[in-house]
N, C-alpha and C. Protein backbone atom coordinates (compact mmCIF):
# COMPACT_ATOMS: atom_id res chain seq x y z
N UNK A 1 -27.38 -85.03 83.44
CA UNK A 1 -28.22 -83.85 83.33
C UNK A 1 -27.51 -82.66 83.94
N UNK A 2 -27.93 -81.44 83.24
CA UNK A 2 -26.93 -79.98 84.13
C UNK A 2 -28.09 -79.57 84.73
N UNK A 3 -27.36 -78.63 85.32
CA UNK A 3 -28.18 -77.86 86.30
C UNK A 3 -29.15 -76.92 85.49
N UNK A 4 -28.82 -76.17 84.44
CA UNK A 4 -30.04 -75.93 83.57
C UNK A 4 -30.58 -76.86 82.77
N UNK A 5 -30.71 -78.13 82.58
CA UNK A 5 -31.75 -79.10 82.14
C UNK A 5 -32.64 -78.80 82.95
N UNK A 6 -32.07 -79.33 84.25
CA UNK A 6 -32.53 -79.59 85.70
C UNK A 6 -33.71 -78.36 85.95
N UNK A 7 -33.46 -77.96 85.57
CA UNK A 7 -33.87 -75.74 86.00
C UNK A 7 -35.20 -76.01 84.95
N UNK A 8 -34.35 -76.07 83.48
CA UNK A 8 -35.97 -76.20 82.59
C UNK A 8 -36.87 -76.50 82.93
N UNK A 9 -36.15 -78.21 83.29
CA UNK A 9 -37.85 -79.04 83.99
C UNK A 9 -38.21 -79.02 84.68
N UNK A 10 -37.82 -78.35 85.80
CA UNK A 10 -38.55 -77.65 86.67
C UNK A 10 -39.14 -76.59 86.27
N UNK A 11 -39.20 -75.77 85.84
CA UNK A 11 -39.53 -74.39 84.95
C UNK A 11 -40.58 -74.66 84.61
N UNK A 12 -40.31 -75.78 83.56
CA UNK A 12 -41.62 -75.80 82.69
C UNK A 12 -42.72 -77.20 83.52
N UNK A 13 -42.74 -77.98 84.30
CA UNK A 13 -43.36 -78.44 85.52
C UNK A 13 -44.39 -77.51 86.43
N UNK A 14 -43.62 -76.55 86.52
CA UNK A 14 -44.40 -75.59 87.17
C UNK A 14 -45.28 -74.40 86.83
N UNK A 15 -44.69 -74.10 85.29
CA UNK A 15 -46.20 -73.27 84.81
C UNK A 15 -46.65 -74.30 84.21
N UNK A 16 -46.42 -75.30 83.66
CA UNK A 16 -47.77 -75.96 83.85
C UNK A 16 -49.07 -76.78 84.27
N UNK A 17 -48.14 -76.70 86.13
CA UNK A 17 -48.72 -77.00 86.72
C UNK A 17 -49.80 -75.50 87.69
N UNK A 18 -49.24 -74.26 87.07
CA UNK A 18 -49.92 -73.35 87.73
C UNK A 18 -51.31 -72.70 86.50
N UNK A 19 -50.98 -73.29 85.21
CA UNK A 19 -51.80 -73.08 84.26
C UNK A 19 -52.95 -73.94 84.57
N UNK A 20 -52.94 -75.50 85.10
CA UNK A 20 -53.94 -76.06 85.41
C UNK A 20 -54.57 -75.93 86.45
N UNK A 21 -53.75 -75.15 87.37
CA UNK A 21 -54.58 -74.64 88.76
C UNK A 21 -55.27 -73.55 88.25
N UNK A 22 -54.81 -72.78 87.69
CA UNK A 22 -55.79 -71.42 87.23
C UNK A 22 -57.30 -72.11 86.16
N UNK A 23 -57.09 -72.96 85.28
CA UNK A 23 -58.60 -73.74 85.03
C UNK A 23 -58.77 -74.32 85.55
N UNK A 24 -58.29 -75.43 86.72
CA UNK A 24 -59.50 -75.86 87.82
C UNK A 24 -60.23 -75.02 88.53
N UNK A 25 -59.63 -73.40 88.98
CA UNK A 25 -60.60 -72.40 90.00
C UNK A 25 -61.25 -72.28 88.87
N UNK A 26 -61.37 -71.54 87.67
CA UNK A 26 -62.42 -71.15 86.94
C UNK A 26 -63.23 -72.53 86.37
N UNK A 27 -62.70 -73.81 86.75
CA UNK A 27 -63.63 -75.01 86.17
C UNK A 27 -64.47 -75.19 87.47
N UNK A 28 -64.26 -75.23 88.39
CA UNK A 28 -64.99 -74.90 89.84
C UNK A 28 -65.95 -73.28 89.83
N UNK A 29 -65.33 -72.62 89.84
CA UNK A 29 -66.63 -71.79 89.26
C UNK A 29 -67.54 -71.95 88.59
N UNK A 30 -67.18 -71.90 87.36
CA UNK A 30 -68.22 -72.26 86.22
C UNK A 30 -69.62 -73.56 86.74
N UNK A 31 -68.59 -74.32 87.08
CA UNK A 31 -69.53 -75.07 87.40
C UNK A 31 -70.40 -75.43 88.40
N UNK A 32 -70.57 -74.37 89.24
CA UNK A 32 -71.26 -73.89 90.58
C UNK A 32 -72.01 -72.95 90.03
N UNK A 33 -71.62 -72.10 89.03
CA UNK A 33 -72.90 -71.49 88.45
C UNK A 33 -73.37 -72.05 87.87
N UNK A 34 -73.26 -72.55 86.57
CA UNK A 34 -73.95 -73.85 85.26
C UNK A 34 -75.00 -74.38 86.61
N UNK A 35 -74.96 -75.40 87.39
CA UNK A 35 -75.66 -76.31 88.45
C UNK A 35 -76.74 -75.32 88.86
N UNK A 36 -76.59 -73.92 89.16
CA UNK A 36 -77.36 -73.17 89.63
C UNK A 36 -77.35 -72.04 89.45
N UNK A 37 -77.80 -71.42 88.23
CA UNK A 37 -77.26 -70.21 87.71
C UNK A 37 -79.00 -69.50 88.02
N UNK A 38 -79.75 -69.76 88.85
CA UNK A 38 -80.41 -69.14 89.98
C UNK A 38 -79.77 -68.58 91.10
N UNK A 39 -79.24 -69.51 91.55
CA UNK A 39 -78.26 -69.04 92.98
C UNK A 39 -77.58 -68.18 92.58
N UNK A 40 -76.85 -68.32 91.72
CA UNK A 40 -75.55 -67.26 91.19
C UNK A 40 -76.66 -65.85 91.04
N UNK A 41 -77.46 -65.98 90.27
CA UNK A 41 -78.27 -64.45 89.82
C UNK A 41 -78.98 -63.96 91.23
N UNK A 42 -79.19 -65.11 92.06
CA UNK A 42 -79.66 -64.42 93.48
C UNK A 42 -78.29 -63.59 94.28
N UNK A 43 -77.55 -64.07 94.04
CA UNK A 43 -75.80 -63.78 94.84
C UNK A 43 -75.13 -62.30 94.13
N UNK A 44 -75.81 -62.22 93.30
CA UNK A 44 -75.33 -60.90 92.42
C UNK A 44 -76.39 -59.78 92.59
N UNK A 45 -77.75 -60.91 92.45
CA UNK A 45 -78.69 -59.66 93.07
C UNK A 45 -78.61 -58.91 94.31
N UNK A 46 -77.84 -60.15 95.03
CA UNK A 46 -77.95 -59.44 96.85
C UNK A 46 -77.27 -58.04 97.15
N UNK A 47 -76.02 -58.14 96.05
CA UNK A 47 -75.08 -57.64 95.79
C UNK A 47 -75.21 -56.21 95.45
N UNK A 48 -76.21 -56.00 94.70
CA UNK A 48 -77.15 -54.64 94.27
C UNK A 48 -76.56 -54.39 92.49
N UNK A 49 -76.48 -55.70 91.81
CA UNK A 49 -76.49 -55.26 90.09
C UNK A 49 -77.45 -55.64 89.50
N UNK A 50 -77.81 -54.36 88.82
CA UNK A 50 -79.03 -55.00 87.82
C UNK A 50 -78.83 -56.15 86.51
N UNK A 51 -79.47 -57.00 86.39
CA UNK A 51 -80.29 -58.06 85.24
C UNK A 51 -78.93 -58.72 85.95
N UNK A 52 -79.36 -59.42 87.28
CA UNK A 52 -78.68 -60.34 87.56
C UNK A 52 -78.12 -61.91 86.72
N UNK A 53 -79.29 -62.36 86.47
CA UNK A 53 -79.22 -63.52 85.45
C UNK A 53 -78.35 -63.25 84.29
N UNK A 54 -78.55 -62.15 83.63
CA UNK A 54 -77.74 -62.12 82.47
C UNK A 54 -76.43 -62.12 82.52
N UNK A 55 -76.08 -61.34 84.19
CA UNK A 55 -74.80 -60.78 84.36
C UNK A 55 -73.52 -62.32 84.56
N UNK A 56 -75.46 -63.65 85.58
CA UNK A 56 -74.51 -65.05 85.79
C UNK A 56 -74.30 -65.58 84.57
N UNK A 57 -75.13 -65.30 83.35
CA UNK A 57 -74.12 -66.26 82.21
C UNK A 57 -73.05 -65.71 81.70
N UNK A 58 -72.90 -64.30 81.48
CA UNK A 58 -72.24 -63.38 80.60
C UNK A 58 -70.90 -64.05 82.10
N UNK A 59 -71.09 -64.15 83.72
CA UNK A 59 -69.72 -64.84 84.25
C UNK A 59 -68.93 -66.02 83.95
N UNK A 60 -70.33 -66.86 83.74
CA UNK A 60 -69.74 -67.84 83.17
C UNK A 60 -69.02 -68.08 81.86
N UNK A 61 -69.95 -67.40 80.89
CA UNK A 61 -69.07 -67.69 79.34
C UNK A 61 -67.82 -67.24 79.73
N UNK A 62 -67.86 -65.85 80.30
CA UNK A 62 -66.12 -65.52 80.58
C UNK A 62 -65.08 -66.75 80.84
N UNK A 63 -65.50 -67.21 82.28
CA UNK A 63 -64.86 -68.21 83.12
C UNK A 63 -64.68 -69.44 82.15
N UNK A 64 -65.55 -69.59 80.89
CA UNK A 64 -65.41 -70.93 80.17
C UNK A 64 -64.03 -70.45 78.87
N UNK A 65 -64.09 -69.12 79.04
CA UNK A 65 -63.20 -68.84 77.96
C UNK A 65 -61.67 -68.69 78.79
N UNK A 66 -61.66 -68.44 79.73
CA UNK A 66 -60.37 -68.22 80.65
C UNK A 66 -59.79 -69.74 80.55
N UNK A 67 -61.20 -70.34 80.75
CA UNK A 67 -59.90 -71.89 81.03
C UNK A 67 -59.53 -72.71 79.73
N UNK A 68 -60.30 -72.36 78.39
CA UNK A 68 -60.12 -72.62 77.42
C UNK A 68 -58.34 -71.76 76.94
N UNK A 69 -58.06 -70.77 77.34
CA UNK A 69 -57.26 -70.26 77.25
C UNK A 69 -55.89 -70.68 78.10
N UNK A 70 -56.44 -70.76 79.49
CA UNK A 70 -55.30 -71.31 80.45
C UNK A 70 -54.81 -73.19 79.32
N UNK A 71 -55.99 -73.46 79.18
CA UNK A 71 -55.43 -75.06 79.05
C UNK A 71 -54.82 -75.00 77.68
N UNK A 72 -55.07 -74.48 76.62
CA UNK A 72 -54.68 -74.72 75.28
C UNK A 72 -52.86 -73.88 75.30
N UNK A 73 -53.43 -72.16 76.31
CA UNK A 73 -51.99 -71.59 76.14
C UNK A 73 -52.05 -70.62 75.38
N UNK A 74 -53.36 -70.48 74.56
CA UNK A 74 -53.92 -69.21 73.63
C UNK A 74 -54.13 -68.06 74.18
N UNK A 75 -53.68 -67.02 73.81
CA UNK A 75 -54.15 -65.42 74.27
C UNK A 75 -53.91 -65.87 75.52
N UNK A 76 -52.77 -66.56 75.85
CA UNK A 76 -52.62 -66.80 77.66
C UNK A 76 -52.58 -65.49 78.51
N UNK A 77 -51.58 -64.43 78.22
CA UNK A 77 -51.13 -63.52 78.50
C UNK A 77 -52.47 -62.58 79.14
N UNK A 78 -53.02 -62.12 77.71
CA UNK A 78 -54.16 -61.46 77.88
C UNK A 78 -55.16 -61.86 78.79
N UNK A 79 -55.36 -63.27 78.89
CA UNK A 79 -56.47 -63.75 78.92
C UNK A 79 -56.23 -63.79 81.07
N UNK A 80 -54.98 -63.77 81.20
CA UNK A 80 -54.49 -63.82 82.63
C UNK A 80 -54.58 -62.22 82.80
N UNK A 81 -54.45 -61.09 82.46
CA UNK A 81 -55.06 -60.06 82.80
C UNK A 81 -56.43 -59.88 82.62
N UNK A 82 -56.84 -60.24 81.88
CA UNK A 82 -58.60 -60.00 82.07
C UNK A 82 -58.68 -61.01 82.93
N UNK A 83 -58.51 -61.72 84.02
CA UNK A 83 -58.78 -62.99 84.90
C UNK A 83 -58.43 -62.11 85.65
N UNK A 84 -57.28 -61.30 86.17
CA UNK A 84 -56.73 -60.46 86.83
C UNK A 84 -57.45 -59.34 87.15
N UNK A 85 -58.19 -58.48 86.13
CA UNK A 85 -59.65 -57.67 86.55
C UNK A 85 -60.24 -58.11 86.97
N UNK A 86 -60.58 -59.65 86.81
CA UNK A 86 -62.22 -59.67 86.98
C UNK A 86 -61.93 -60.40 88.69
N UNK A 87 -60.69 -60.82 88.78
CA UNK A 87 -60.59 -61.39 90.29
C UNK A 87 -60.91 -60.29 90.81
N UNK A 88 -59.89 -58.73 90.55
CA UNK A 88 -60.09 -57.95 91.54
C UNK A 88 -61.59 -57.50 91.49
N UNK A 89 -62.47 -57.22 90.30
CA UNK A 89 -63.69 -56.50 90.05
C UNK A 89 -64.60 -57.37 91.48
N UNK A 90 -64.22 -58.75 91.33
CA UNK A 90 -65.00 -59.73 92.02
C UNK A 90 -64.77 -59.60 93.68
N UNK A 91 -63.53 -59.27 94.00
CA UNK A 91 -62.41 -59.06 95.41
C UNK A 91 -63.48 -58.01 95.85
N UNK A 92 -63.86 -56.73 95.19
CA UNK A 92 -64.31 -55.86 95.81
C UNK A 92 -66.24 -55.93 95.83
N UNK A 93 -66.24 -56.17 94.71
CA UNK A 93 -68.05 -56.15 94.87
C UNK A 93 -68.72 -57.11 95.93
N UNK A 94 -68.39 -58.15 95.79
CA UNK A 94 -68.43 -59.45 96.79
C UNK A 94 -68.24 -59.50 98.56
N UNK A 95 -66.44 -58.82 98.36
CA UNK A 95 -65.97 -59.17 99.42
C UNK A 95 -65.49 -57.88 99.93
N UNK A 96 -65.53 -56.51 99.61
CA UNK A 96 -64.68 -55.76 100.00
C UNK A 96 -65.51 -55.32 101.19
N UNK A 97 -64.66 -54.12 101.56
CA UNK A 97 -64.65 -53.70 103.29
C UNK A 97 -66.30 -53.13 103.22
N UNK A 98 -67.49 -53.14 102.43
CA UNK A 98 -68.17 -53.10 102.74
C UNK A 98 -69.05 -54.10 103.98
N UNK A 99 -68.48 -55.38 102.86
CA UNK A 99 -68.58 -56.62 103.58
C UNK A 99 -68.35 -56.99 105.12
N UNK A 100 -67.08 -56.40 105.44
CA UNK A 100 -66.28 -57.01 106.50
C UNK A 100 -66.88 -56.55 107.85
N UNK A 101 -67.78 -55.56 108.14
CA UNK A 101 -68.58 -55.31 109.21
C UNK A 101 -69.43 -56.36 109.93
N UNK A 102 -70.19 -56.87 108.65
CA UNK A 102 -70.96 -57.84 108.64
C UNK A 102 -70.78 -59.17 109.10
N UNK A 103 -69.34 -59.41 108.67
CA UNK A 103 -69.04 -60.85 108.70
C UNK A 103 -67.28 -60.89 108.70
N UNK A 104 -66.55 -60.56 109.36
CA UNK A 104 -64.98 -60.78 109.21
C UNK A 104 -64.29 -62.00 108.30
N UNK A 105 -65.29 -63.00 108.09
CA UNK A 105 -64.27 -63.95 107.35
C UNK A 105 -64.71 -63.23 105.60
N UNK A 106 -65.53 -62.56 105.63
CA UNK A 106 -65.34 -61.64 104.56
C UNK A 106 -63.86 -60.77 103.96
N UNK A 107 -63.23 -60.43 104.95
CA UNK A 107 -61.68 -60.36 104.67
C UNK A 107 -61.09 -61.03 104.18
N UNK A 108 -61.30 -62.30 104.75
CA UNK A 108 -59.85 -63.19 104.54
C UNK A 108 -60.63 -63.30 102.84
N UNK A 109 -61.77 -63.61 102.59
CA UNK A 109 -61.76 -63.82 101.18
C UNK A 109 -61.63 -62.81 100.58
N UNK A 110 -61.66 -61.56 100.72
CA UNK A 110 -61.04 -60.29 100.25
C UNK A 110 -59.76 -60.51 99.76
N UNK A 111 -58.70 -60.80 101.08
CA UNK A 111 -57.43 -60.84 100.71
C UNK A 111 -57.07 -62.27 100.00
N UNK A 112 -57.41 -63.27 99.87
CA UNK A 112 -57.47 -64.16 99.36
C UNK A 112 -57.48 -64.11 97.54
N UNK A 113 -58.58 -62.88 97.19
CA UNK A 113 -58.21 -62.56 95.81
C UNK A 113 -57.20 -62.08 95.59
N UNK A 114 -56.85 -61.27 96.33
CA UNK A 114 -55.47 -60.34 95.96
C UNK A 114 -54.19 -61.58 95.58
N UNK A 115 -53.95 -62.69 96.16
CA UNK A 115 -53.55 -63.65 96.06
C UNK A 115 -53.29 -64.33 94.82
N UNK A 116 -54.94 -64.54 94.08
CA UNK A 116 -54.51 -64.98 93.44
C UNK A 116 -54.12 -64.08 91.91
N UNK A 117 -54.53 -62.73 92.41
CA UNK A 117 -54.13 -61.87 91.63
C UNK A 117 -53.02 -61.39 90.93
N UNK A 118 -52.08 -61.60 92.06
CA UNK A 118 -50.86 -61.66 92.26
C UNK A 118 -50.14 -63.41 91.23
N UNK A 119 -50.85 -63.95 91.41
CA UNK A 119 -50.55 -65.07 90.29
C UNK A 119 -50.65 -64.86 88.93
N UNK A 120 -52.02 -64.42 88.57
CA UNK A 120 -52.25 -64.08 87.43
C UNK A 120 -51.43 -62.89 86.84
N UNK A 121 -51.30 -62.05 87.60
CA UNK A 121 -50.29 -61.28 87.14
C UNK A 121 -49.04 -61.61 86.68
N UNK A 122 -47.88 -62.76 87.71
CA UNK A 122 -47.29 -63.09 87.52
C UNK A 122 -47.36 -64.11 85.93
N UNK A 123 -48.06 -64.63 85.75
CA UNK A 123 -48.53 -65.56 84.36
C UNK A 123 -48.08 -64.30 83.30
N UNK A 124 -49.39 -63.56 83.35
CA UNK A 124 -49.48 -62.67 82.58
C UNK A 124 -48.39 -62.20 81.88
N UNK A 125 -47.24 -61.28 82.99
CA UNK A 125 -45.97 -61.34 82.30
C UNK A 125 -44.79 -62.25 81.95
N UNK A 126 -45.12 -63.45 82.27
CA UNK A 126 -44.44 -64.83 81.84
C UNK A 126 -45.27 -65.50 81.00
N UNK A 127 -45.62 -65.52 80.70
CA UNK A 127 -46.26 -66.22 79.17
C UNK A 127 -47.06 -67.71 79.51
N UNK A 128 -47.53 -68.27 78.78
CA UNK A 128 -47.59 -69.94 79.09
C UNK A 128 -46.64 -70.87 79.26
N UNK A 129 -45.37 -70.29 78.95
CA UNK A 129 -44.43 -71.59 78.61
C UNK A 129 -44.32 -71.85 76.91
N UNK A 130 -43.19 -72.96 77.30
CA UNK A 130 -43.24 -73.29 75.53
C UNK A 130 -43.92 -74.71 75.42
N UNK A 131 -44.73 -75.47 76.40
CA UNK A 131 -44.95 -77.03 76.47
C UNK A 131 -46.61 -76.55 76.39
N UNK A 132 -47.11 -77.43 75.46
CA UNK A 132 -48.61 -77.76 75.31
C UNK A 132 -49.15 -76.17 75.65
N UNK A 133 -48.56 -75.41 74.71
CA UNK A 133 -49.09 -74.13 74.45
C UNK A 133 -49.23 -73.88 72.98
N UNK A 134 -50.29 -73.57 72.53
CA UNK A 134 -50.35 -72.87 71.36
C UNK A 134 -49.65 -71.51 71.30
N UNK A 135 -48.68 -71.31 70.00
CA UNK A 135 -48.19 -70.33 69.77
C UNK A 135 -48.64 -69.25 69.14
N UNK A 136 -48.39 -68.48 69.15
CA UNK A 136 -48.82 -66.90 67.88
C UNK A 136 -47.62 -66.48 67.80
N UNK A 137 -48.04 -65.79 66.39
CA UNK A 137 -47.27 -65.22 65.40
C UNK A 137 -47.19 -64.83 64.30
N UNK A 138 -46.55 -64.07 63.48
CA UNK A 138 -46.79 -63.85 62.12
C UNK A 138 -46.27 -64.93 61.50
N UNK A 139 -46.73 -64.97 60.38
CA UNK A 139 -46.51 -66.19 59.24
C UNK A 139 -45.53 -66.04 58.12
N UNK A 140 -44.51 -66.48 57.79
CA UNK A 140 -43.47 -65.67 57.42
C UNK A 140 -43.33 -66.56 56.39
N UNK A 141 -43.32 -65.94 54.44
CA UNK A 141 -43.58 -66.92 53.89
C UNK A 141 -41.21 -66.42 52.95
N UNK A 142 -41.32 -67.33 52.29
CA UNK A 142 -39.86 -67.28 51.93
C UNK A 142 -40.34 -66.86 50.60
């Protein structure tokens, strides 16, 4: 084996081992709201947005479409910047320095999004990979 075999499989090992970490957090979400998508509409209400309930499914369908995307490899790109808004949209409504008066470990989950923001970003402009990704493209007939 060379050192770029070596490199590939490592390469490709690792986004797709960071593609399945990005749908286990949103399969862990989802499914903490689904179980109790009361709690969730109380947690958004506390929060001060109106038609809470609607706002917890309209999170979830998102979160069910992110990981449908992370796992297949479809609209990966895209689909890791809109994950990338909605971490930060979530970083600040939730957790930001309004928060942190109240409760300091409110920070660390503050900065904690930025984190994984910084992942998704990174995805975003690296693609899925070429392994157990669906491709796009034009269709090119002869």
């Amino acid at each position: 084996m060379t050192s770029e075999t070596n490199r590939a499989g490592w390469t490709t090992a690792a986004i797709l081992t960071a593609r399945l970490i990005f749908a286990l957090v949103f399969i862990m979400a989802v499914s903490f709201k689904l179980m109790n998508i009361g709690g969730t509409a109380g947690y958004i209400a506390a929060a001060g947005f109106p038609l809470p309930t609607l706002l917890a499914w309209l999170a979830a369908l998102l979160e069910l479409a992110l990981i449908a995307a992370f796992l297949t490899g479809a609209y990966f790109s895209e689909a890791a910047l809109v994950a990338a808004a909605y971490v930060l949209f979530l970083g600040f409504a939730f957790h930001g320095p309004s928060h942190w008066a109240e409760n300091q470990a409110e920070f660390g989950f503050f900065v904690d999004h930025f984190t994984f923001l910084a992942g998704l970003l990174f995805a975003a402009a690296h693609g899925p990979g070429r392994v157990w990704a669906m491709q796009r493209g034009w269709i090119t007939r002869p």
